[in-house]
C-alpha atoms as a PDB file:
ATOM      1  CA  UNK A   1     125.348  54.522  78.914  1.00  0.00           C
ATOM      2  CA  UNK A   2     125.009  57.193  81.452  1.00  0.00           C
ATOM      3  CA  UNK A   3     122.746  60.026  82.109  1.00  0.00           C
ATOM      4  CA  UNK A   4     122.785  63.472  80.355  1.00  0.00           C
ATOM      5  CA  UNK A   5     122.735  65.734  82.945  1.00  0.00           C
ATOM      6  CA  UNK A   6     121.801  69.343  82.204  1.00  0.00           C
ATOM      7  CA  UNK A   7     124.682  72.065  83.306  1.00  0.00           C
ATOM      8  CA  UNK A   8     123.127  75.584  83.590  1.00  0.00           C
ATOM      9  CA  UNK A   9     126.216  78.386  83.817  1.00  0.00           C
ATOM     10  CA  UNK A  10     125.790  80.008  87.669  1.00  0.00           C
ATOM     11  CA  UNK A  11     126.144  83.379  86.063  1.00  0.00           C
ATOM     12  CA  UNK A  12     122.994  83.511  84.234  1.00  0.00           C
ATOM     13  CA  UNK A  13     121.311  82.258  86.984  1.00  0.00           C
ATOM     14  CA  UNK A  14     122.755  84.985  89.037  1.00  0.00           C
ATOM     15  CA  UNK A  15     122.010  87.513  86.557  1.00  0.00           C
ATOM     16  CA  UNK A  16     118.528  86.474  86.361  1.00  0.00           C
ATOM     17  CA  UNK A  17     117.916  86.967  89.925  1.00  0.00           C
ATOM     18  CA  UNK A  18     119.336  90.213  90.516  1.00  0.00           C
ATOM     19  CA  UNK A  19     116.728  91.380  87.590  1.00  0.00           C
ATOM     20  CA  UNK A  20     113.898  89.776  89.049  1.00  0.00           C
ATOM     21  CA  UNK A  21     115.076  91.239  93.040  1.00  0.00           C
ATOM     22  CA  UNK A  22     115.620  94.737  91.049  1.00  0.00           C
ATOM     23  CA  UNK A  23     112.037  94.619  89.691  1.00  0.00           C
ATOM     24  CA  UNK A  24     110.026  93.580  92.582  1.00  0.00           C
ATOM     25  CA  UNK A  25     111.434  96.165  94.539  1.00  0.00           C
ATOM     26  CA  UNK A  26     110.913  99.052  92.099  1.00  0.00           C
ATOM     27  CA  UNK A  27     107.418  97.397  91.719  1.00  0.00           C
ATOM     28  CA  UNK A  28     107.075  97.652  95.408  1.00  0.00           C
ATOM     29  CA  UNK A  29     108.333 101.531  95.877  1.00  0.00           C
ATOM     30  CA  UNK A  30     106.124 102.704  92.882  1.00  0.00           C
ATOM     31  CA  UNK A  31     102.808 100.580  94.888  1.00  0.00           C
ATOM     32  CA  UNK A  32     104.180 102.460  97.935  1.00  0.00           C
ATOM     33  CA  UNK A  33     104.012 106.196  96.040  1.00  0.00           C
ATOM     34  CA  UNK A  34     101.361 105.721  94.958  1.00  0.00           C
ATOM     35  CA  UNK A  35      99.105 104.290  98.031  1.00  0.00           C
ATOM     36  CA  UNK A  36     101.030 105.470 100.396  1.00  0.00           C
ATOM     37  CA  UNK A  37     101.974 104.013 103.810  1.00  0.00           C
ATOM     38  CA  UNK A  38      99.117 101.447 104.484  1.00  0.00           C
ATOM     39  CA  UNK A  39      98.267 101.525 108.504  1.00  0.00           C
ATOM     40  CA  UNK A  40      99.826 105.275 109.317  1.00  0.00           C
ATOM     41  CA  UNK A  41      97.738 108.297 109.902  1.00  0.00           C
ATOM     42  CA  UNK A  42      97.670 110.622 106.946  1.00  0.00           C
ATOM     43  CA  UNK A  43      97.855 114.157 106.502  1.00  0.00           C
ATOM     44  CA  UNK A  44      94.448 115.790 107.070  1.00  0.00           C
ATOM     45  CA  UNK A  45      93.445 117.174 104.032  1.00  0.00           C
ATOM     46  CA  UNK A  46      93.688 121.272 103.255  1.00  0.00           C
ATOM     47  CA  UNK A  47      90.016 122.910 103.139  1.00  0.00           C
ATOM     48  CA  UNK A  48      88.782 123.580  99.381  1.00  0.00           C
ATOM     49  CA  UNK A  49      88.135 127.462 100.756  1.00  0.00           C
ATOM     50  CA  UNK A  50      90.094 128.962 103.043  1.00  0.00           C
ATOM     51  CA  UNK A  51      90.849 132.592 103.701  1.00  0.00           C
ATOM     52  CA  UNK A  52      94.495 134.575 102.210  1.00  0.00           C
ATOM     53  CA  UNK A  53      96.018 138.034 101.498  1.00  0.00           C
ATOM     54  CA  UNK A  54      96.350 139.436  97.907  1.00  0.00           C
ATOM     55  CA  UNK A  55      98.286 142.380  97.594  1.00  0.00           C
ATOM     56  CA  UNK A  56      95.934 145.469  96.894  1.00  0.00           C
ATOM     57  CA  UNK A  57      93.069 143.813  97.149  1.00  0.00           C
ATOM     58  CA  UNK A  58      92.995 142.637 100.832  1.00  0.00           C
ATOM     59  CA  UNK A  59      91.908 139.465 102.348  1.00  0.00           C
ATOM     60  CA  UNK A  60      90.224 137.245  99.708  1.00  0.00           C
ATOM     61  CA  UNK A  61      88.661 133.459  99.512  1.00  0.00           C
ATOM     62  CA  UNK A  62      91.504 130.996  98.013  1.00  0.00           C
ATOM     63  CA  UNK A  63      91.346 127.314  97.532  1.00  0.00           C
ATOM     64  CA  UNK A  64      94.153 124.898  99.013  1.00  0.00           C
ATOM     65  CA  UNK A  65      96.963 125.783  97.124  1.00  0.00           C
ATOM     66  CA  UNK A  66      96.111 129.624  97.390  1.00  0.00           C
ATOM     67  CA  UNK A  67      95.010 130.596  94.177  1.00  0.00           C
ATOM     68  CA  UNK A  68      92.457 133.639  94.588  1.00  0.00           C
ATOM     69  CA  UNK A  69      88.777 132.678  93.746  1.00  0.00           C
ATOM     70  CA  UNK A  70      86.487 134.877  91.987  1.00  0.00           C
ATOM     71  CA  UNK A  71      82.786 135.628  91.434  1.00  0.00           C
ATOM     72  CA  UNK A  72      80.752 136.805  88.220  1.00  0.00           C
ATOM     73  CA  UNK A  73      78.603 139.552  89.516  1.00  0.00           C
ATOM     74  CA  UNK A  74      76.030 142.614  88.110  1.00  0.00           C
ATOM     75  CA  UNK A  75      74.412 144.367  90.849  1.00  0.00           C
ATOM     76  CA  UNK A  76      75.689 141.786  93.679  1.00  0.00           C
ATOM     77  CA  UNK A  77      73.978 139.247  91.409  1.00  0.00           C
ATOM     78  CA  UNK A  78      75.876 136.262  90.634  1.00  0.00           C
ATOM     79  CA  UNK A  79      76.048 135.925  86.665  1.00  0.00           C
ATOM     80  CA  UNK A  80      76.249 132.838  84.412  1.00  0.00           C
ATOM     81  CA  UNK A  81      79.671 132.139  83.032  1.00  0.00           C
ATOM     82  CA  UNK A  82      79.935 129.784  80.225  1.00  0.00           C
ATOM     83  CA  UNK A  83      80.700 129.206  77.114  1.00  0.00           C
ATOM     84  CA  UNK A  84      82.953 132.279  75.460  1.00  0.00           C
ATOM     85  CA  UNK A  85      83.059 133.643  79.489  1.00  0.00           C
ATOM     86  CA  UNK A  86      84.974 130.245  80.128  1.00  0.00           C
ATOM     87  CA  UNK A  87      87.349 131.177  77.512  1.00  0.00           C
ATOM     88  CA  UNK A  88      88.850 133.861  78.997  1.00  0.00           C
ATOM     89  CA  UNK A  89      90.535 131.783  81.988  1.00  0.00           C
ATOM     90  CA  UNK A  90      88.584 130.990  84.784  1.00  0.00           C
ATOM     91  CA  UNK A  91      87.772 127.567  85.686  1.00  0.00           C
ATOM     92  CA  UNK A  92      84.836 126.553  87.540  1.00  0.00           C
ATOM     93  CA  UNK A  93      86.227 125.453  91.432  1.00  0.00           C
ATOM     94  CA  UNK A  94      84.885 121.737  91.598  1.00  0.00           C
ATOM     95  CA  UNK A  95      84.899 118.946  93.905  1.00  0.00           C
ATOM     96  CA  UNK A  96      84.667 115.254  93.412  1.00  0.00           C
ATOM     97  CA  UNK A  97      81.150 114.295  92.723  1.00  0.00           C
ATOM     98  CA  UNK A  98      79.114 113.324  96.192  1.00  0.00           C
ATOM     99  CA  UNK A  99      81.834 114.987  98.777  1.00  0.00           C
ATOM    100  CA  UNK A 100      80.950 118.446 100.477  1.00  0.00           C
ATOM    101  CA  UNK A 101      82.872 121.332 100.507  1.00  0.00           C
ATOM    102  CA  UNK A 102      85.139 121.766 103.499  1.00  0.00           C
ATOM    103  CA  UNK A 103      85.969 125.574 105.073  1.00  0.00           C
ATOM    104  CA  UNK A 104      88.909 127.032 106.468  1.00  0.00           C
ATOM    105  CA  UNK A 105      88.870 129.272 109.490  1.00  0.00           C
ATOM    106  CA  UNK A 106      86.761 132.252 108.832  1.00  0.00           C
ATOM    107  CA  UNK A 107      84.502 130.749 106.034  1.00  0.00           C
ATOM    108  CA  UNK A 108      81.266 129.975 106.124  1.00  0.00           C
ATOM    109  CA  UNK A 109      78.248 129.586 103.534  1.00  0.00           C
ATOM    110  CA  UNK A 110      80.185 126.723 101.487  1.00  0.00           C
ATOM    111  CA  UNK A 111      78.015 124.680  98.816  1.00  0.00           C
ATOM    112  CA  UNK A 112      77.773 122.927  95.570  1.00  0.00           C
ATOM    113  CA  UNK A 113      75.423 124.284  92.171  1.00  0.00           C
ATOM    114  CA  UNK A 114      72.458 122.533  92.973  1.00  0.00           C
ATOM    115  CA  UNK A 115      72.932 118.856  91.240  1.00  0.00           C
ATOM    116  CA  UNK A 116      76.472 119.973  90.262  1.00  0.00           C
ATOM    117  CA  UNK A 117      79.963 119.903  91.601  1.00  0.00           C
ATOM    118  CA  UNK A 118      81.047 123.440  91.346  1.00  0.00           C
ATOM    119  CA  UNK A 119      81.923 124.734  94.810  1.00  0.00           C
ATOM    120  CA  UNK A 120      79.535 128.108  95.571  1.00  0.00           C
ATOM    121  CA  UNK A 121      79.953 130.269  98.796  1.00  0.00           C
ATOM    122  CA  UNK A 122      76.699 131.975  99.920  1.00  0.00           C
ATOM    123  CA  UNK A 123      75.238 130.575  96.609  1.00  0.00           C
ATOM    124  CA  UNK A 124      77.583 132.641  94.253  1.00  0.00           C
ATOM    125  CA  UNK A 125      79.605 130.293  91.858  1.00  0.00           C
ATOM    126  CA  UNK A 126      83.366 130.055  92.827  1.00  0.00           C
ATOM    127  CA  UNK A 127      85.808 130.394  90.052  1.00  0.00           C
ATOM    128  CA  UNK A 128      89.747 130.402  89.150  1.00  0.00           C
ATOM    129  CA  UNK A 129      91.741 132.475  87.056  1.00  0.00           C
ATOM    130  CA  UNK A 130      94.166 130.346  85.025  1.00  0.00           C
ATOM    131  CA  UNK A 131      96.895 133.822  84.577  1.00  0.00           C
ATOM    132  CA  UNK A 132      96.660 133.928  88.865  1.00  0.00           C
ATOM    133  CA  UNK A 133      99.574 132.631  90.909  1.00  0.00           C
ATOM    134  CA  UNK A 134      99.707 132.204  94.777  1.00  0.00           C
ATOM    135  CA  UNK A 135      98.255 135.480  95.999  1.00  0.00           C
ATOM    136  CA  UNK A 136      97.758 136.868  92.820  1.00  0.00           C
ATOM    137  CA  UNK A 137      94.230 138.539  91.869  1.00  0.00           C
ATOM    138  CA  UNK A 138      94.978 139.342  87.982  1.00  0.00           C
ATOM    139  CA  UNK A 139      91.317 138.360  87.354  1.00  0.00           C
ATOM    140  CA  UNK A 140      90.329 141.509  89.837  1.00  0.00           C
ATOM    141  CA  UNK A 141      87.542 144.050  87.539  1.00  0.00           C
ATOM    142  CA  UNK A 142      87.558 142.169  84.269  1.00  0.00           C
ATOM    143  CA  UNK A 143      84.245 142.002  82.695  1.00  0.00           C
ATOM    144  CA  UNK A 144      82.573 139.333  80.367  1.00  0.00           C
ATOM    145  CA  UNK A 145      78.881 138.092  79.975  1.00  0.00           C
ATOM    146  CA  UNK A 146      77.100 141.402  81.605  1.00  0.00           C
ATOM    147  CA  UNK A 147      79.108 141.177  85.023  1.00  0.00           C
ATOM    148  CA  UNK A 148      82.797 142.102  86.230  1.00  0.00           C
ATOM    149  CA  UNK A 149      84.697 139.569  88.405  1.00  0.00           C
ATOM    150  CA  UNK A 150      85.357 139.874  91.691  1.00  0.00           C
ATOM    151  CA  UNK A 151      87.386 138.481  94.608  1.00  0.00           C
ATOM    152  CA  UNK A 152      85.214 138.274  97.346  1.00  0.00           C
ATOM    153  CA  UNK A 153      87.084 139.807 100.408  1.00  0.00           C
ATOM    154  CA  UNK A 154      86.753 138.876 104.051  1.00  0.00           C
ATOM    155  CA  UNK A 155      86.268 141.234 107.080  1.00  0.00           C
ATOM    156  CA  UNK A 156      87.993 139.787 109.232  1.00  0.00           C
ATOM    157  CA  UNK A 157      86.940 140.371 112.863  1.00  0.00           C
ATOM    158  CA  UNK A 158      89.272 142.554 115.473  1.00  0.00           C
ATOM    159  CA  UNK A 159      89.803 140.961 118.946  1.00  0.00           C
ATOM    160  CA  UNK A 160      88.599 142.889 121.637  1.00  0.00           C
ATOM    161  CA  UNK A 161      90.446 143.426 124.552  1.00  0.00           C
ATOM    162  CA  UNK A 162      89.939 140.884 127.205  1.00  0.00           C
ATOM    163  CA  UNK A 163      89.740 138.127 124.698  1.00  0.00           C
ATOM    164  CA  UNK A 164      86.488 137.979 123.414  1.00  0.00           C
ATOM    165  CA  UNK A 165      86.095 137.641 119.591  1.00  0.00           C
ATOM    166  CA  UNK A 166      82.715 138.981 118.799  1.00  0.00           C
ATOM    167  CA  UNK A 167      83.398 138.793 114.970  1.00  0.00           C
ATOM    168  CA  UNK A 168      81.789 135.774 112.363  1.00  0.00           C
ATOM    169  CA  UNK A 169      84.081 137.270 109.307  1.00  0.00           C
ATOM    170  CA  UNK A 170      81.685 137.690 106.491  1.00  0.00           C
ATOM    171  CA  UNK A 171      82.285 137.753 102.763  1.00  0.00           C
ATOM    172  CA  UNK A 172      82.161 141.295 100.100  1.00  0.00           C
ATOM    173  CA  UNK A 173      81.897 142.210  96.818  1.00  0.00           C
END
């Protein structure tokens, strides 16, 4: 009496492999979007406020994808939005918990609520308007909770001849 000896077909064997080679790879590309390129420089980061234009209103604080930011003001005092305020569409500008605030060219005064991570400039409360687009101010003069929003506009400082920029920029309501 001989041996049994087992014969496994070649093509399932060479089906399984191509599977297996076909996952590990995807597995590998979808580890590689989402970590990124381990040992390579990456981009530096955009600043949470920078400066940009809005038509009609002038030059304005936006955040890193340049949505205008706004301010809840009465009498150039910055006013509590929440509950029924929130409602309306704007959205508190936040950071993760622990980081700081980083400023583009031309602003200064950047923050956090105190024990909070809603981004402030100059201790006003920085908000979004859910309607905006890019370079869009649609939240300009609307009113809820006893103040009127406002996009706080830059001055933005004119060289002088011979090269000298005198100018800091500062912030308006």
């Amino acid at each position: 009496m001989g041996r049994a000896t087992l014969v496994v077909p070649t093509r399932h064997v060479m089906r399984a492999r191509p599977a297996r080679l076909v996952a590990a790879v995807c597995a590998g590309v979808l580890a590689f979007g989402i970590s990124g390129p381990s040992g390579t420089a990456e981009a530096k980061s955009k600043p949470t406020v920078s400066v940009g234009k809005v038509k009609g209103v002038g030059t304005v604080l936006v955040d890193s994808k340049n949505h205008t930011l706004y301010t809840l003001v009465n009498n150039h005092k910055s006013v509590a939005c929440t509950g029924a305020c929130l409602d309306m569409g704007f959205v508190p500008l936040t950071i993760k918990a622990g980081s700081k605030p980083t400023a583009g060219k031309g602003v200064k005064g950047l923050g956090v609520v105190p024990g909070g991570t809603q981004v402030t400039e100059n201790g006003f409360p920085l908000f979004l308007f859910s309607s905006d687009k890019p370079h869009q101010a649609k939240g300009q003069g609307l009113t809820s909770s006893g103040g009127t929003w406002h996009a706080p506009t830059v001055k933005v400082a004119k060289k002088k001849k011979g090269g000298s920029n005198a100018g800091t920029g500062g912030v308006s309501f």
